[in-house]
Protein backbone atom coordinates (compact mmCIF):
# COMPACT_ATOMS: atom_id res chain seq x y z
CA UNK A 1 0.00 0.00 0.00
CA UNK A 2 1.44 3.05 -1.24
CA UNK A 3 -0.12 6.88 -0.07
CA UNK A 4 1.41 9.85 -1.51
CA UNK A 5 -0.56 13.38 -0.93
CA UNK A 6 -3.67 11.19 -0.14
CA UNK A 7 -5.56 10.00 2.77
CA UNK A 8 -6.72 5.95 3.59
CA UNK A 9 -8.72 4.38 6.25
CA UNK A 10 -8.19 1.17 6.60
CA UNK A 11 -10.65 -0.90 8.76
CA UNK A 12 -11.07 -4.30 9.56
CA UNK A 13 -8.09 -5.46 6.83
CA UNK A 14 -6.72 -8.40 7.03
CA UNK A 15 -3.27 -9.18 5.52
CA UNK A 16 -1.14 -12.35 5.58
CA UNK A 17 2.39 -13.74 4.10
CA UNK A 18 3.06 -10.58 2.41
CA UNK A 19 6.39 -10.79 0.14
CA UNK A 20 6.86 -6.84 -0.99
CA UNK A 21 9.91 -6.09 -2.36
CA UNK A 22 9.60 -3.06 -0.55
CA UNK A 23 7.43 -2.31 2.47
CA UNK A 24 3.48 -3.27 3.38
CA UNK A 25 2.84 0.33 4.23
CA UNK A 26 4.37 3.31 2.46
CA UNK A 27 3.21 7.04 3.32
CA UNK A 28 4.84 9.80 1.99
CA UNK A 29 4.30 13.68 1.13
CA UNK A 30 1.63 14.40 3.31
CA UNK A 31 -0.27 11.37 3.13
CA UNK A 32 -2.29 9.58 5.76
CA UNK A 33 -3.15 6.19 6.74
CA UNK A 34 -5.19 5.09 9.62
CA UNK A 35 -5.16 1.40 10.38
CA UNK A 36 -7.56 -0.09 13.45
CA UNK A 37 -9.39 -3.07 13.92
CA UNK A 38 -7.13 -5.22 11.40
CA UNK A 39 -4.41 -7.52 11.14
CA UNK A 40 -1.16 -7.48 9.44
CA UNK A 41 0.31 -10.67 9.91
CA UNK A 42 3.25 -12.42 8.65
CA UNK A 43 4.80 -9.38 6.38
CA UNK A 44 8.52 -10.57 4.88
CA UNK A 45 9.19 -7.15 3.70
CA UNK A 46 11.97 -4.79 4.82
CA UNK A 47 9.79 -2.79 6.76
CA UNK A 48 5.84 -3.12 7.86
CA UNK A 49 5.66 0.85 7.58
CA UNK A 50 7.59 3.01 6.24
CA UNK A 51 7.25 6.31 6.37
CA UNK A 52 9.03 9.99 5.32
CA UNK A 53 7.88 13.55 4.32
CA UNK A 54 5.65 14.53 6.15
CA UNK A 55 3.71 11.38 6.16
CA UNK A 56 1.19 10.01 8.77
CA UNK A 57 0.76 6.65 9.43
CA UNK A 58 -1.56 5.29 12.84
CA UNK A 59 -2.54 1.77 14.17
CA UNK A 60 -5.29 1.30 16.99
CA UNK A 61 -6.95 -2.06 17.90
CA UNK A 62 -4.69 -3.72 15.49
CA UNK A 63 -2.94 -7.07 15.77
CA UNK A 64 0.81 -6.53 13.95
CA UNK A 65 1.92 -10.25 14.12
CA UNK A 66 5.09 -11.86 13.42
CA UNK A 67 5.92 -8.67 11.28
CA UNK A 68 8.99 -6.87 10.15
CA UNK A 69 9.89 -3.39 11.81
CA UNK A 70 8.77 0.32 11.18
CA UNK A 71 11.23 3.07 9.47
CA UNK A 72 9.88 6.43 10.68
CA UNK A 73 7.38 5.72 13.58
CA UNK A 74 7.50 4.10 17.00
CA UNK A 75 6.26 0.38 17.36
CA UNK A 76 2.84 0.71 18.11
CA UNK A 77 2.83 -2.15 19.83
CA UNK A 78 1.68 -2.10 23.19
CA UNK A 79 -0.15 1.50 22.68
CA UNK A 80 -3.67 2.25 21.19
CA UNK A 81 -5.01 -1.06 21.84
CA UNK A 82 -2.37 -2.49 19.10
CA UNK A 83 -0.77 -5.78 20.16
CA UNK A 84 0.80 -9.28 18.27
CA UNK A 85 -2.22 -11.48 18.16
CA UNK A 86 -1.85 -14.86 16.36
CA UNK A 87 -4.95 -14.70 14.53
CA UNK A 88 -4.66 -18.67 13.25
CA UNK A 89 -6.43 -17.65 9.95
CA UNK A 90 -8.62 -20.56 8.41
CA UNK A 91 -8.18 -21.15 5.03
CA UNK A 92 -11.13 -18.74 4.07
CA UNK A 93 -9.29 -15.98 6.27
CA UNK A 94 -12.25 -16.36 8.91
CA UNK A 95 -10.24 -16.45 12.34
CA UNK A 96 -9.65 -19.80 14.22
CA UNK A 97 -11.84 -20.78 16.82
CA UNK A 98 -8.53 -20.36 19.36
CA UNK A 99 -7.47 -17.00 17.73
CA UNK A 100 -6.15 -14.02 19.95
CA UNK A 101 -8.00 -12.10 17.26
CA UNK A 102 -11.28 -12.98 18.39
CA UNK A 103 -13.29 -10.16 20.74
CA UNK A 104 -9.65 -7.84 20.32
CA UNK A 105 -11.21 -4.87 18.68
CA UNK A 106 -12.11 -1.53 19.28
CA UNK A 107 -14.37 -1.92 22.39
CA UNK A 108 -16.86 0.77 21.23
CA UNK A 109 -17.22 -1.57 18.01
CA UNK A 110 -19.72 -4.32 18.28
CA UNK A 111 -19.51 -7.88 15.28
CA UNK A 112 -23.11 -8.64 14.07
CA UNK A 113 -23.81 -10.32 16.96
CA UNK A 114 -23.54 -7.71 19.44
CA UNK A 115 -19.89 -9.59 21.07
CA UNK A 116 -17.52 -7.44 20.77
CA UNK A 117 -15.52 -6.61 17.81
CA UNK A 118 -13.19 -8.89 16.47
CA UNK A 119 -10.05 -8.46 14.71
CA UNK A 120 -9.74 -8.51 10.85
CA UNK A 121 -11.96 -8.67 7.80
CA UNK A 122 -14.90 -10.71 9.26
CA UNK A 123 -14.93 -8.41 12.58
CA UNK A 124 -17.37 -5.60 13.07
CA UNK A 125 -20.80 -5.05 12.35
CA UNK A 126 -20.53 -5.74 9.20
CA UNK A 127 -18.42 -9.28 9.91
CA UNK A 128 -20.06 -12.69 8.89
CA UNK A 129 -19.95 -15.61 11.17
């Protein structure tokens, strides 16, 4: 994901095994990129965000699992609600019934089923399980 001069939300994402030749997440120029209630998991690039000029780049409620490091920002880890969560992705991406991912997300997010939000593409209200 490259952002140059733009702004992205990104919201309930999930990403696995990703083999970049570069980084997962790029900002530059002024850009912005918001991240929360996802996962990036499993990134063999050089960097899981890079970012320089100005750029902007934000986690919350996100699980950053067995990921590379960050050129430009802080490890969110440990802050916002951002954590490494083994999500134990199914092969359809829906989360394992043991995942770390399940009932992680933003607390003031609900999934369909009024539990709270879970991590990743099926999580939040608009989730299917």
């Amino acid at each position: 994901i490259y952002v140059k001069w733009g702004d992205l939300d990104m919201v309930n994402v999930s990403t696995d095994d990703n083999d970049a030749d570069t980084g997962e997440i790029v900002v530059k120029d002024n850009g912005a990129v918001r991240v929360s209630n996802s996962i990036l998991n499993n990134a063999h690039v050089d960097w899981l965000g890079y970012v320089e000029a100005d750029g902007q780049l934000s986690f919350s409620y996100t699980s950053l699992y067995d990921d590379d490091g960050f050129n430009g920002i802080d490890d969110p880890i440990g802050s916002d609600g951002n954590a490494a969560l083994d999500p134990d992705f199914e092969a359809d991406w829906t989360l394992g019934s043991g995942s770390e991912c399940i009932d992680a997300g933003d607390p003031s997010i609900e999934d369909a089923d009024g539990s709270p939000s879970d991590l990743g593409a099926f999580g939040g209200p608009n989730g299917v399980w």
